[in-house]
C-alpha atoms as a PDB file:
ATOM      1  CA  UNK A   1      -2.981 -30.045   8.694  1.00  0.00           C
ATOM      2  CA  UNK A   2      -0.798 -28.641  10.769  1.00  0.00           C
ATOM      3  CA  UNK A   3       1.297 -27.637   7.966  1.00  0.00           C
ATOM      4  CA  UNK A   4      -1.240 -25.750   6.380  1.00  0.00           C
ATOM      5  CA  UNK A   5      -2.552 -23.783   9.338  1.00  0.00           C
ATOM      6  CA  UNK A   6       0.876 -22.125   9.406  1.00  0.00           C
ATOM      7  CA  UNK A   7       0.510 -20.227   6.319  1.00  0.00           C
ATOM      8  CA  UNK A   8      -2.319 -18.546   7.729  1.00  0.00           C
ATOM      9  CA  UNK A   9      -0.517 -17.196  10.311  1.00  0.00           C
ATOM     10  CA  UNK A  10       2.511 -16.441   8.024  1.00  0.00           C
ATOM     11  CA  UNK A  11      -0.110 -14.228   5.896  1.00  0.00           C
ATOM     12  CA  UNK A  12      -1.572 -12.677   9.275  1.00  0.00           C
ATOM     13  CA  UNK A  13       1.284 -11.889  10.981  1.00  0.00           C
ATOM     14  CA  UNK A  14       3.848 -10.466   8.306  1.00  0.00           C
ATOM     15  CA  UNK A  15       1.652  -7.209   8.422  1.00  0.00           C
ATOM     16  CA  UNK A  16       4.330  -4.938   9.594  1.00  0.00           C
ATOM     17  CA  UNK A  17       7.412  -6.501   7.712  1.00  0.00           C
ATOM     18  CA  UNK A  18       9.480  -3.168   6.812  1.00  0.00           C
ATOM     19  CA  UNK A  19      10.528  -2.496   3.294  1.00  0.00           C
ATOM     20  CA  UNK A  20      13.651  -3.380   4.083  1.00  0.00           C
ATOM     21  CA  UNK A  21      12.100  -7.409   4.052  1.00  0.00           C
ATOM     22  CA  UNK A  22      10.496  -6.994   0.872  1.00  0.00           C
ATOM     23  CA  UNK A  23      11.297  -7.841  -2.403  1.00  0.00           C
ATOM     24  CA  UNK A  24      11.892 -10.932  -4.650  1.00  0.00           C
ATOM     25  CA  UNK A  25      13.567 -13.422  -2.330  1.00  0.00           C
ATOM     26  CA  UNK A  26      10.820 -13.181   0.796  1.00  0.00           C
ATOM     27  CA  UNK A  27       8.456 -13.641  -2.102  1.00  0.00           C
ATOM     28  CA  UNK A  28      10.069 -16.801  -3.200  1.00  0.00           C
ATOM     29  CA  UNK A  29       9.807 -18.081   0.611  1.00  0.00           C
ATOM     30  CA  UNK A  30       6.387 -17.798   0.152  1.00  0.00           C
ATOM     31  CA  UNK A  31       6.047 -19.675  -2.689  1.00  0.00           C
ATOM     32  CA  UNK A  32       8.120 -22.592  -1.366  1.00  0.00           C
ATOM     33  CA  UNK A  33       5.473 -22.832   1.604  1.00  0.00           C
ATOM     34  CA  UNK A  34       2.510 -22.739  -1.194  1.00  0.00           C
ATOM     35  CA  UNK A  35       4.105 -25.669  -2.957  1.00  0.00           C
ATOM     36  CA  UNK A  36       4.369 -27.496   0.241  1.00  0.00           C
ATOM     37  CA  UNK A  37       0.728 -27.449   0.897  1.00  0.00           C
ATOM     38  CA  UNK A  38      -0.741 -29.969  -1.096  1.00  0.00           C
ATOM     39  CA  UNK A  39      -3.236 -29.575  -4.411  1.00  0.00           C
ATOM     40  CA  UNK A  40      -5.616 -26.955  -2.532  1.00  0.00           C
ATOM     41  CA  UNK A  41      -2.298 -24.649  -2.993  1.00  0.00           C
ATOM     42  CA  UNK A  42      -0.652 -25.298  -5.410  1.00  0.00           C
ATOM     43  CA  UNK A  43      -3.897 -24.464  -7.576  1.00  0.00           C
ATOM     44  CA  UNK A  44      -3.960 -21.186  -5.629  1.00  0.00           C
ATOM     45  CA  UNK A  45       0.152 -20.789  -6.703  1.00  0.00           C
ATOM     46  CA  UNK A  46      -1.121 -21.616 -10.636  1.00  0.00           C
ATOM     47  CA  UNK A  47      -3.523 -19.131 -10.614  1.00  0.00           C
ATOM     48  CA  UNK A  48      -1.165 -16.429  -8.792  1.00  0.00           C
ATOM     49  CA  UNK A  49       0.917 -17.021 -11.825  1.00  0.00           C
ATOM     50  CA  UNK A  50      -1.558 -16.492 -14.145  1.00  0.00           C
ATOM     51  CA  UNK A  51      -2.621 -13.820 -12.782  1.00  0.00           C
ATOM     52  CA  UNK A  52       0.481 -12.416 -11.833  1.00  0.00           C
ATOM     53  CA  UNK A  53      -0.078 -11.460  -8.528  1.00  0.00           C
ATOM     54  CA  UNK A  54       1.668 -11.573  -5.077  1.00  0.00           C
ATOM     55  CA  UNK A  55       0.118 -12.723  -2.236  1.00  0.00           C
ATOM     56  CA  UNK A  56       0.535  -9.345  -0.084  1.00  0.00           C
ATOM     57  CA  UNK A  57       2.937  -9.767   2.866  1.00  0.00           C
ATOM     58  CA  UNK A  58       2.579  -5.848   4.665  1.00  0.00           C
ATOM     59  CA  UNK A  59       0.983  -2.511   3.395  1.00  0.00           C
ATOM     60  CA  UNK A  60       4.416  -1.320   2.285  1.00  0.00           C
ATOM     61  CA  UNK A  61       4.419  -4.127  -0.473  1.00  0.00           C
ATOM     62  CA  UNK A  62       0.299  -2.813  -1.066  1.00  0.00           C
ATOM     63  CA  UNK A  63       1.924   0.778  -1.972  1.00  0.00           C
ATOM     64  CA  UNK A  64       4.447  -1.490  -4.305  1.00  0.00           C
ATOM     65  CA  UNK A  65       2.076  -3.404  -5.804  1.00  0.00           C
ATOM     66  CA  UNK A  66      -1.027  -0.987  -6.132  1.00  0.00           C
ATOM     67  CA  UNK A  67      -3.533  -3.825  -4.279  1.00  0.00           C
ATOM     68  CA  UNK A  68      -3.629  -6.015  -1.231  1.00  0.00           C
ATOM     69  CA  UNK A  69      -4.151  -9.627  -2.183  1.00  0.00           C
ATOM     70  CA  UNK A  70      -4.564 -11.987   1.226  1.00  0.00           C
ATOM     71  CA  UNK A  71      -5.574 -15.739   1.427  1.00  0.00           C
ATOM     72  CA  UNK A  72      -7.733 -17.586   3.947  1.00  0.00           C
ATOM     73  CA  UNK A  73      -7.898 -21.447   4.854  1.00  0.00           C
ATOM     74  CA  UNK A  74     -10.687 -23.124   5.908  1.00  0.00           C
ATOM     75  CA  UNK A  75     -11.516 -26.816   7.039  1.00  0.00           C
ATOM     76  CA  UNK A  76     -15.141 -28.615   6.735  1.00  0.00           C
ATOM     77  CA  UNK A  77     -17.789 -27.609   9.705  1.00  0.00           C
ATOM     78  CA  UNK A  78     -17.966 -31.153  11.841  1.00  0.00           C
ATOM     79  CA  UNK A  79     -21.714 -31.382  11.543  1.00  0.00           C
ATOM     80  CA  UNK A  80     -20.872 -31.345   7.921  1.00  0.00           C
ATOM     81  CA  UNK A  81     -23.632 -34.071   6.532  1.00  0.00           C
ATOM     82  CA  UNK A  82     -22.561 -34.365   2.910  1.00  0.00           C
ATOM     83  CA  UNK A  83     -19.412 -33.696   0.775  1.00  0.00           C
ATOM     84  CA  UNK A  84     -21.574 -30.498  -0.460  1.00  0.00           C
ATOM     85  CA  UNK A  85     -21.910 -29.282   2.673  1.00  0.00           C
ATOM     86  CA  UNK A  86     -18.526 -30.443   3.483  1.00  0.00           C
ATOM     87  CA  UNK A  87     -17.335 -28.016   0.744  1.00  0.00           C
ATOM     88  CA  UNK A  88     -19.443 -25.124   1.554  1.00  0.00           C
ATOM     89  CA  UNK A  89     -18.192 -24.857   5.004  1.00  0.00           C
ATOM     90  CA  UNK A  90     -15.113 -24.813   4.657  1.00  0.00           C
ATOM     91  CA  UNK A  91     -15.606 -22.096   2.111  1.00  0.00           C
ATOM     92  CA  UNK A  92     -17.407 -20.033   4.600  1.00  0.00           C
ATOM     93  CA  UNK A  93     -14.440 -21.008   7.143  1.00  0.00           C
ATOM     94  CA  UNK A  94     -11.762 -19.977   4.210  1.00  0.00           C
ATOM     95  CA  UNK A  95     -13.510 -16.364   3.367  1.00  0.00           C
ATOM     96  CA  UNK A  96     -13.798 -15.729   7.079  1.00  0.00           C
ATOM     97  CA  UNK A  97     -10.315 -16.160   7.110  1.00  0.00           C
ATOM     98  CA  UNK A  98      -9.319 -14.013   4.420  1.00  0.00           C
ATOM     99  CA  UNK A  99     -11.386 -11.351   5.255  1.00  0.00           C
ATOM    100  CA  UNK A 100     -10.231 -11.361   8.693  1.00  0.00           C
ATOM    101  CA  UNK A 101      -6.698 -11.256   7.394  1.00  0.00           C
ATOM    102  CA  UNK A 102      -7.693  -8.116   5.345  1.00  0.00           C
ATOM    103  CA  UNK A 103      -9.336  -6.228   7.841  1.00  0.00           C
ATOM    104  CA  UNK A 104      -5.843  -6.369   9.574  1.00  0.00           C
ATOM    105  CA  UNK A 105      -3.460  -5.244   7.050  1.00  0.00           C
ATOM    106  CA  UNK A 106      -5.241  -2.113   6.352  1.00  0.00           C
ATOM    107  CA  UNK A 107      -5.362  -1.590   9.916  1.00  0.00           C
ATOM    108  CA  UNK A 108      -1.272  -1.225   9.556  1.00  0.00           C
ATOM    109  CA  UNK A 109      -1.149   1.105   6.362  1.00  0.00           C
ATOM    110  CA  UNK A 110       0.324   4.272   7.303  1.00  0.00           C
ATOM    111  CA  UNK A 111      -2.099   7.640   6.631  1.00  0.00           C
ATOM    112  CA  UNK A 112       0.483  10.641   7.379  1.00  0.00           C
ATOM    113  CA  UNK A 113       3.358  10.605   9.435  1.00  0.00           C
ATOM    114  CA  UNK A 114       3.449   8.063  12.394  1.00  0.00           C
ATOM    115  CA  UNK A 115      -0.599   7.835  12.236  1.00  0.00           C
ATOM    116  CA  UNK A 116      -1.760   4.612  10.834  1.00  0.00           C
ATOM    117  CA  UNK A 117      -5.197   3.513   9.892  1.00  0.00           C
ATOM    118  CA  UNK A 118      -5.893   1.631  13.222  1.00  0.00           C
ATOM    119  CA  UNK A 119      -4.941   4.615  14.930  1.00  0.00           C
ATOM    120  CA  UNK A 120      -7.901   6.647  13.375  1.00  0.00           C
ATOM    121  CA  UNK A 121     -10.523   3.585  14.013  1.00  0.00           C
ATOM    122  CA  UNK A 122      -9.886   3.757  17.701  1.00  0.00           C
ATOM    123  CA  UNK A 123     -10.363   7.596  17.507  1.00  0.00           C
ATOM    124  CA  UNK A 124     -13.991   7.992  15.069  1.00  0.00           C
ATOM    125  CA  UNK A 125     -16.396   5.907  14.842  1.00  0.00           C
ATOM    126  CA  UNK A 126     -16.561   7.294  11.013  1.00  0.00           C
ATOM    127  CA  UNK A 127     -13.319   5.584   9.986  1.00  0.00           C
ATOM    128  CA  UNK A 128     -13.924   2.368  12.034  1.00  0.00           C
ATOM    129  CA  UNK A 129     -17.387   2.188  10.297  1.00  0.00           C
ATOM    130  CA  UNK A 130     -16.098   2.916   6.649  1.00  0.00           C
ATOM    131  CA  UNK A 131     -13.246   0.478   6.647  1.00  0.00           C
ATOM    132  CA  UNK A 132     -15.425  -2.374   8.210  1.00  0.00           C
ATOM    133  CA  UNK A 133     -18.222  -1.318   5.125  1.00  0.00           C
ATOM    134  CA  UNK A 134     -14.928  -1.767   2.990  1.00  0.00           C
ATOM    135  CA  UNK A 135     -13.400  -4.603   4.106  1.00  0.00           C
ATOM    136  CA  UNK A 136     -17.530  -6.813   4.134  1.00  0.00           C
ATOM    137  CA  UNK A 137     -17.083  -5.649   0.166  1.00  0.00           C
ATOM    138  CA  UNK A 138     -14.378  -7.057  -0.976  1.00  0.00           C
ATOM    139  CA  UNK A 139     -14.074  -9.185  -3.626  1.00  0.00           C
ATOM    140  CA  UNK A 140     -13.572 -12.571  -3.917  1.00  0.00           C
ATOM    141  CA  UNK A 141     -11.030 -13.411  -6.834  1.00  0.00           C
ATOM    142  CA  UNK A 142     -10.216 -16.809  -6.315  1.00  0.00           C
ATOM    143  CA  UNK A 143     -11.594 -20.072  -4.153  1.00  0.00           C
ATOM    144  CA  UNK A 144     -10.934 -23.854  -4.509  1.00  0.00           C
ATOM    145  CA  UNK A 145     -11.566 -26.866  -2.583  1.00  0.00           C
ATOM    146  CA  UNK A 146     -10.043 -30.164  -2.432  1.00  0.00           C
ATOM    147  CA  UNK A 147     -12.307 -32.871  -1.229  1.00  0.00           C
ATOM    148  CA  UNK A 148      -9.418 -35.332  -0.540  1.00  0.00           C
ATOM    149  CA  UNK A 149      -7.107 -33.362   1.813  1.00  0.00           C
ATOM    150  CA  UNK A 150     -10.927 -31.578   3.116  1.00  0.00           C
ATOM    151  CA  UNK A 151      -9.134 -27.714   3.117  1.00  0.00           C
ATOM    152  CA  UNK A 152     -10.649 -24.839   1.076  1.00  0.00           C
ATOM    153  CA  UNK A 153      -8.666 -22.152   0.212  1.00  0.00           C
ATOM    154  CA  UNK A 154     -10.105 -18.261  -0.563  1.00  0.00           C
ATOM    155  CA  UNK A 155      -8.227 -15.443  -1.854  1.00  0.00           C
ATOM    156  CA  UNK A 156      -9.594 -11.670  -1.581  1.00  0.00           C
ATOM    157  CA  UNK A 157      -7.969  -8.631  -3.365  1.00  0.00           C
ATOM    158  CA  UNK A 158      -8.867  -5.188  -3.019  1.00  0.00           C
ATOM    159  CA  UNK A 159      -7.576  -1.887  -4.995  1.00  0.00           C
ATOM    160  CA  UNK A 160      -5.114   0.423  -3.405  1.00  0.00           C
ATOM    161  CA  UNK A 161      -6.201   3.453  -5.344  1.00  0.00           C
ATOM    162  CA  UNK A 162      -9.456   4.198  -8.164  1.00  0.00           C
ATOM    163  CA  UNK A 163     -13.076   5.038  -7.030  1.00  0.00           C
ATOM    164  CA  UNK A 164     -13.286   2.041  -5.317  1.00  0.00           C
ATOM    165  CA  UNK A 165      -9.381   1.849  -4.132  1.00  0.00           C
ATOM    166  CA  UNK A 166      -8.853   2.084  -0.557  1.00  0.00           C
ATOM    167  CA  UNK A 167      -6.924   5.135  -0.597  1.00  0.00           C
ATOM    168  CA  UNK A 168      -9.938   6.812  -1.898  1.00  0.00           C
ATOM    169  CA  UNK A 169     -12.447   5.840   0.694  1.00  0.00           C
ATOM    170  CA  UNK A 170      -9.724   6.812   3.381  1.00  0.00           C
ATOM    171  CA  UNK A 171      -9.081  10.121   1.608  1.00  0.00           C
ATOM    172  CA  UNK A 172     -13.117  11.297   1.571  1.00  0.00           C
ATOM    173  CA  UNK A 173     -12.928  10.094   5.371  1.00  0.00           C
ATOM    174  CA  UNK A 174     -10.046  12.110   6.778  1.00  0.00           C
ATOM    175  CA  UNK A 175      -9.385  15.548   4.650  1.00  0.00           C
ATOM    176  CA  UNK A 176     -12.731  15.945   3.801  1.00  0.00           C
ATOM    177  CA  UNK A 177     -13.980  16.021   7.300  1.00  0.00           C
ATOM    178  CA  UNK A 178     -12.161  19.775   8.497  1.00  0.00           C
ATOM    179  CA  UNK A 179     -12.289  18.476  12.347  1.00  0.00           C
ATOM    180  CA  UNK A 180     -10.390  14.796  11.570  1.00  0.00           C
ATOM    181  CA  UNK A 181      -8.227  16.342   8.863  1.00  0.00           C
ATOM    182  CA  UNK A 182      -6.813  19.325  11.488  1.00  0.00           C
ATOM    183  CA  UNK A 183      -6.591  16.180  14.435  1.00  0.00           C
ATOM    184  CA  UNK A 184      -4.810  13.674  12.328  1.00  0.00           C
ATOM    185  CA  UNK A 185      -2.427  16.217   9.959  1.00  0.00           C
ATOM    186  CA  UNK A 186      -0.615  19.164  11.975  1.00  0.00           C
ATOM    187  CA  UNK A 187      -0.300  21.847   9.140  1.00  0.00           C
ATOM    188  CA  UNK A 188       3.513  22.473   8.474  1.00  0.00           C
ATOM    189  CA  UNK A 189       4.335  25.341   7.409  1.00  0.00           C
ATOM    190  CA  UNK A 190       4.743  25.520   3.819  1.00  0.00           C
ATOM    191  CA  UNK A 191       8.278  26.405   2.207  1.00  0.00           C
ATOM    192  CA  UNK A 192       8.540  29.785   0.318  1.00  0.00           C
ATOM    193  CA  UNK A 193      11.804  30.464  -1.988  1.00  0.00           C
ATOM    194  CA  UNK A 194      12.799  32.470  -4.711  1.00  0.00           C
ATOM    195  CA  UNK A 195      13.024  30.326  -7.772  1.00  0.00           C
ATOM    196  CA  UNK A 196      17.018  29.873  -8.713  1.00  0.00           C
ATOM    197  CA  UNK A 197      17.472  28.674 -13.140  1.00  0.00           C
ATOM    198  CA  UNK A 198      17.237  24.940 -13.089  1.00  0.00           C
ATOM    199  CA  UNK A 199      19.639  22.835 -15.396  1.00  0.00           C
ATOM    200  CA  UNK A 200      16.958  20.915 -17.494  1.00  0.00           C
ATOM    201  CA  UNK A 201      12.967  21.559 -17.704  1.00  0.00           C
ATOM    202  CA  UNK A 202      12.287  18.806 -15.073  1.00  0.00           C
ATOM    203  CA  UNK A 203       7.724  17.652 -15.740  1.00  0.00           C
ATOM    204  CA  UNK A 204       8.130  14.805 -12.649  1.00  0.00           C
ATOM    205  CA  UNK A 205      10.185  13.801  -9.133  1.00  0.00           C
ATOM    206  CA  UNK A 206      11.958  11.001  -8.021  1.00  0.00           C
ATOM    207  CA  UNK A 207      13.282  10.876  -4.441  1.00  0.00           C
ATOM    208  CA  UNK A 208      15.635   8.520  -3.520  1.00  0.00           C
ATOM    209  CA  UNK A 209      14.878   7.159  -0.205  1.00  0.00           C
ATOM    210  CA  UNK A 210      16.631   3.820  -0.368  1.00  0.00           C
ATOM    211  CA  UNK A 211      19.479   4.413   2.008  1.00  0.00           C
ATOM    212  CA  UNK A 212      16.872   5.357   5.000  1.00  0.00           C
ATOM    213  CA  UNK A 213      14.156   3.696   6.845  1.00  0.00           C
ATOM    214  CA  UNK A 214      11.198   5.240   5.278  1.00  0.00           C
ATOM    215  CA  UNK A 215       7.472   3.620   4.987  1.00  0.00           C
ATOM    216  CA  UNK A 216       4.996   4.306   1.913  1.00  0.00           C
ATOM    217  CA  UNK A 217       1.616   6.277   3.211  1.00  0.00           C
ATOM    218  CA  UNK A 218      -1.576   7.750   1.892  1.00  0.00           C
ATOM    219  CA  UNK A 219       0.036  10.944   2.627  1.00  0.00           C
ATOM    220  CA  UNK A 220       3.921  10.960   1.946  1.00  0.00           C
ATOM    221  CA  UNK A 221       5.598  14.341   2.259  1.00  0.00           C
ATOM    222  CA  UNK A 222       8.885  15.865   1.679  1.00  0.00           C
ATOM    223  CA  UNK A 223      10.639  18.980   3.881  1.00  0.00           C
ATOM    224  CA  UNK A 224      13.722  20.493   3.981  1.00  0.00           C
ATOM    225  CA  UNK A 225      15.947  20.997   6.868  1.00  0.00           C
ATOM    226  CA  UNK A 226      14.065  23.682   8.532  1.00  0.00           C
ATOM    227  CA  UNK A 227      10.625  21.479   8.533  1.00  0.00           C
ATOM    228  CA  UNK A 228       8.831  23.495   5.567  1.00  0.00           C
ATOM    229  CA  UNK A 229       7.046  21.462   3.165  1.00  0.00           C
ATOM    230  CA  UNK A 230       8.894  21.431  -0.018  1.00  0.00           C
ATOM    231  CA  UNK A 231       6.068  18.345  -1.043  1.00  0.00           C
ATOM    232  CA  UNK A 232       2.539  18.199   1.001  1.00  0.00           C
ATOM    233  CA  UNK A 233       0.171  16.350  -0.892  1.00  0.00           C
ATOM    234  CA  UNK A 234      -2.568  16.816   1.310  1.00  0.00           C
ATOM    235  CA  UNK A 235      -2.825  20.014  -0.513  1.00  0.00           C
ATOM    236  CA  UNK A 236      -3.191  18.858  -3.923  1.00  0.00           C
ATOM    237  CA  UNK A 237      -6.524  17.679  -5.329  1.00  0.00           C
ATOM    238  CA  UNK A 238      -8.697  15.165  -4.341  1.00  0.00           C
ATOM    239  CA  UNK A 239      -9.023  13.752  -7.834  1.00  0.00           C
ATOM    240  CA  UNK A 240      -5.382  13.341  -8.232  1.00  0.00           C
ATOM    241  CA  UNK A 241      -5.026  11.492  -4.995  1.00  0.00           C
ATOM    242  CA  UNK A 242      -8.047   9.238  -5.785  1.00  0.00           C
ATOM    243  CA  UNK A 243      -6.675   8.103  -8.908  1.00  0.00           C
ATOM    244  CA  UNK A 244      -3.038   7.808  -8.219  1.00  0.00           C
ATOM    245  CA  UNK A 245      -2.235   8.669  -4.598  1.00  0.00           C
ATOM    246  CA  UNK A 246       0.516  10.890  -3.341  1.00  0.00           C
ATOM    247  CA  UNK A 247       3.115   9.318  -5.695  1.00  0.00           C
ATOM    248  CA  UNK A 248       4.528   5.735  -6.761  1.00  0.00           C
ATOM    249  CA  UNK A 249       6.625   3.257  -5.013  1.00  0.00           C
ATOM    250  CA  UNK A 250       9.415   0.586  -6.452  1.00  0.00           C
ATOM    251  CA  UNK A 251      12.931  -0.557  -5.307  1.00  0.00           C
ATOM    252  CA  UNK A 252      14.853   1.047  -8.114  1.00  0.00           C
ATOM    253  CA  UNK A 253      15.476   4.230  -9.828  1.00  0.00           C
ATOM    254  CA  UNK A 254      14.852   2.922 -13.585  1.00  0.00           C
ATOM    255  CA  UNK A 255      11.484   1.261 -12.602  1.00  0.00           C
ATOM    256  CA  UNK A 256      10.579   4.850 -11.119  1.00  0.00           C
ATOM    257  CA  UNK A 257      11.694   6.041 -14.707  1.00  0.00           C
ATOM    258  CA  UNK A 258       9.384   3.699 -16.185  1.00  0.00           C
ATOM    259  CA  UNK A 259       6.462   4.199 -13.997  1.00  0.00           C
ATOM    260  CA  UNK A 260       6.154   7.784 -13.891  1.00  0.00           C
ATOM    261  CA  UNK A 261       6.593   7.868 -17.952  1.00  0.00           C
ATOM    262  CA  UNK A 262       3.806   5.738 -18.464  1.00  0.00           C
ATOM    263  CA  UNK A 263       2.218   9.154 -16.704  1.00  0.00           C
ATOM    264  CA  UNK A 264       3.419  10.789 -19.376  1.00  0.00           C
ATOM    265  CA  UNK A 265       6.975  12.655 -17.572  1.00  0.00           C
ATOM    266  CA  UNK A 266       9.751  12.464 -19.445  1.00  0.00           C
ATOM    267  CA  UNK A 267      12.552  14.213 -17.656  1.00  0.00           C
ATOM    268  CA  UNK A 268      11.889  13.370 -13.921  1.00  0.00           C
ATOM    269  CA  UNK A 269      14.421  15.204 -11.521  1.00  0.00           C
ATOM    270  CA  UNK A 270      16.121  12.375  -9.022  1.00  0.00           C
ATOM    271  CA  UNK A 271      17.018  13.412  -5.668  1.00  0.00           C
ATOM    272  CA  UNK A 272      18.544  11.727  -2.792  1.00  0.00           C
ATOM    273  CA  UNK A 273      16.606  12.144   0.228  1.00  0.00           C
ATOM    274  CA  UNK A 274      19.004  12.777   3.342  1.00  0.00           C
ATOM    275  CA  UNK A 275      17.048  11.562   6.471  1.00  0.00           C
ATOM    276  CA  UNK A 276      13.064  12.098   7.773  1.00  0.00           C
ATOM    277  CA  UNK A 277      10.919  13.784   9.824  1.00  0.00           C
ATOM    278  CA  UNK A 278       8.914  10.906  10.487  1.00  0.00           C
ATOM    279  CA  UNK A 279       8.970   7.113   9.166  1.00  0.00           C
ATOM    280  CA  UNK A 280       6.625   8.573   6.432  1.00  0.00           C
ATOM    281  CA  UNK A 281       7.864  12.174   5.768  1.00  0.00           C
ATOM    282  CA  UNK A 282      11.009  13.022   3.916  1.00  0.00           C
ATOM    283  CA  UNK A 283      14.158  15.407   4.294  1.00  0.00           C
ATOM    284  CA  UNK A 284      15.865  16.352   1.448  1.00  0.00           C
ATOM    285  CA  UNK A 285      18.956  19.343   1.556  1.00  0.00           C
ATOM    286  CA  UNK A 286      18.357  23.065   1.567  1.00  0.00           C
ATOM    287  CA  UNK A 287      19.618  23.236  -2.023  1.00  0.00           C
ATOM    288  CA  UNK A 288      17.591  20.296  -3.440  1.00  0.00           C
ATOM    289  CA  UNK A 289      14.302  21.933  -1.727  1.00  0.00           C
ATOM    290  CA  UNK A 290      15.115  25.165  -3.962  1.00  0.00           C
ATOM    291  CA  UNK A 291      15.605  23.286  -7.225  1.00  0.00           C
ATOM    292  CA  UNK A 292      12.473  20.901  -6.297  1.00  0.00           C
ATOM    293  CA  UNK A 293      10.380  24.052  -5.649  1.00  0.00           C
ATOM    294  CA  UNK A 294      12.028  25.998  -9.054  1.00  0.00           C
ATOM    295  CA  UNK A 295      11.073  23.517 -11.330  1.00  0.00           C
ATOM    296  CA  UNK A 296       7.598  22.909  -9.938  1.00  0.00           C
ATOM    297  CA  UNK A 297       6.939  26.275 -10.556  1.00  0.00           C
ATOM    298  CA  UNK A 298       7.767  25.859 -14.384  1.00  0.00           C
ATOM    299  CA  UNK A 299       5.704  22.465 -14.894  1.00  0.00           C
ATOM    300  CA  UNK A 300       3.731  22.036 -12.034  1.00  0.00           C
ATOM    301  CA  UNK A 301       4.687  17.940 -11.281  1.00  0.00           C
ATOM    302  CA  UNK A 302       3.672  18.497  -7.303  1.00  0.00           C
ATOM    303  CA  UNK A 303       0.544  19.184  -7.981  1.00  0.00           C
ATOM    304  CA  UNK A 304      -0.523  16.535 -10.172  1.00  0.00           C
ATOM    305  CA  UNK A 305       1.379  14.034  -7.645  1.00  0.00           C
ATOM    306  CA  UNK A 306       4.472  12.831 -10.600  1.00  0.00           C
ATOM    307  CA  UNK A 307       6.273  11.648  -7.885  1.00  0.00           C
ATOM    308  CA  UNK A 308       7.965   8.200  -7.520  1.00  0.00           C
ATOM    309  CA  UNK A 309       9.520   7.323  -4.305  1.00  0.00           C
ATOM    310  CA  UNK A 310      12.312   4.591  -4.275  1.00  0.00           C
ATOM    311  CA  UNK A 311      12.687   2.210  -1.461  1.00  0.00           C
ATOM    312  CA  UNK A 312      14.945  -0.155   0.264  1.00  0.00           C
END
């Protein structure tokens, strides 16, 4: 039992695990401890596959993956009576559990810059009350009990972006709300340029951000070396965010190819970014802000968020 109780506290406390950490082999570590637990997980790792879905390990790999997926164990109440009650209570134990662990990795997602969403819950009452409404309606997707060992095991996922996507109910919270939106964003000033003839008709952005230590956010911008915002998306629409956030996230240039064509861009410009502002804002070089700010004024990518951002 012992055993078991420690992957618990491997899903609790790998909430802060950089990108740097992420990625197919700590996923494989996980997997080994699942088949070590007995038959309660291994059902849980059969259905994962089905499903194929990743037990979420930090709110960098939520960005990744477009949902946070956590799992809670629980054991039978000891005033249990019956093998139905038995069962029942440690279902209530297991969802407990799982929603606790949920509650704390969206306290660690990043909003805009080096704010994160536990920072705004201690600060308004507002946020703290939304993402407690949020986290008391998630969804159960998965639960299973095995009488023998006595250990129920409860998985709850919740969507990263949509209507009902976490990214949306933070969204409404802080930029719609003038007096949080001026505390939590400090307006940068926004970068101006005279448009210079681009190579290719660019309709999408990828920046390459794998060589720095750089976290994904509900609010990810880009500057160039004097601090003016070549990329703010805190200015594009609320519809756009809602649906698809400030941009997508992988490990790899070609799967930022293939993610932004499935939003219909074809010719995505690719930029290396060359340091940050923050652990959630980018740099990128005089002369890539100019051609990032020339071709956006020909299709217009920014504003409809076609940017992918590749990490570590």
């Amino acid at each position: 039992m012992k055993t078991k109780k420690m992957l618990v506290a491997l899903m609790v406390g790998a909430l802060f695990v950089s990108p740097a950490t992420l990625g197919q082999q700590q996923q494989q570590g996980v997997d080994q401890k699942v088949q070590q637990m007995g038959i309660a997980f291994a059902a849980v790792e059969a259905f994962l596959n089905k499903e194929n879905l990743q037990i979420t390990q930090s709110p960098e790999q939520a960005f990744m993956n477009g949902y946070i997926l956590v799992m809670g164990e629980g054991l039978p109440s000891p005033n249990a009576k019956s093998s139905g009650q038995e069962r029942l209570t440690a279902e209530r134990a297991a969802t407990v559990m799982a929603y606790r662990a949920l509650a704390e990795m969206l306290d660690g997602v990043a909003v805009v810059g080096d704010t994160v969403v536990k920072d705004m819950e201690l600060q308004y009452d507002v946020v703290r009350a939304a993402v407690a409404g949020f986290v008391k309606g998630a969804q159960v997707v998965y639960k299973h009990y095995d009488p023998q060992e006595k250990v129920a095991v409860v998985l709850v996922k919740v969507g990263m972006h949509g209507p009902q996507g976490f990214a949306s109910l933070m969204y409404d919270k802080f930029l719609k709300d003038p007096n949080i939106k001026g505390s939590v964003i400090k307006e940068p000033p926004q970068m101006t340029a005279k448009p210079v003839p681009v190579e290719q008709n660019f309709d999408g952005l990828i920046i390459d951000a794998s060589g720095l230590n750089f976290r994904p956010a509900l609010l990810n911008r880009i500057f160039n070396t004097k601090g003016e915002a070549v990329y703010d998306p805190s200015k594009i629409s609320m519809q756009i965010l809602n649906d698809f956030g400030c941009g997508e996230y992988t490990n790899d240039i070609e799967k930022a190819k293939q993610v932004l064509e499935k939003r219909g861009v074809k010719n995505p410009m690719i930029v290396k970014a060359i340091g940050t502002m923050t652990i959630s804002d980018l740099v990128v070089s005089d002369e890539d802000a100019v051609r990032i700010y020339s071709a956006n004024q020909k299709s217009g990518f920014l504003n409809s968020a076609k940017v992918a951002f590749v990490l570590r």
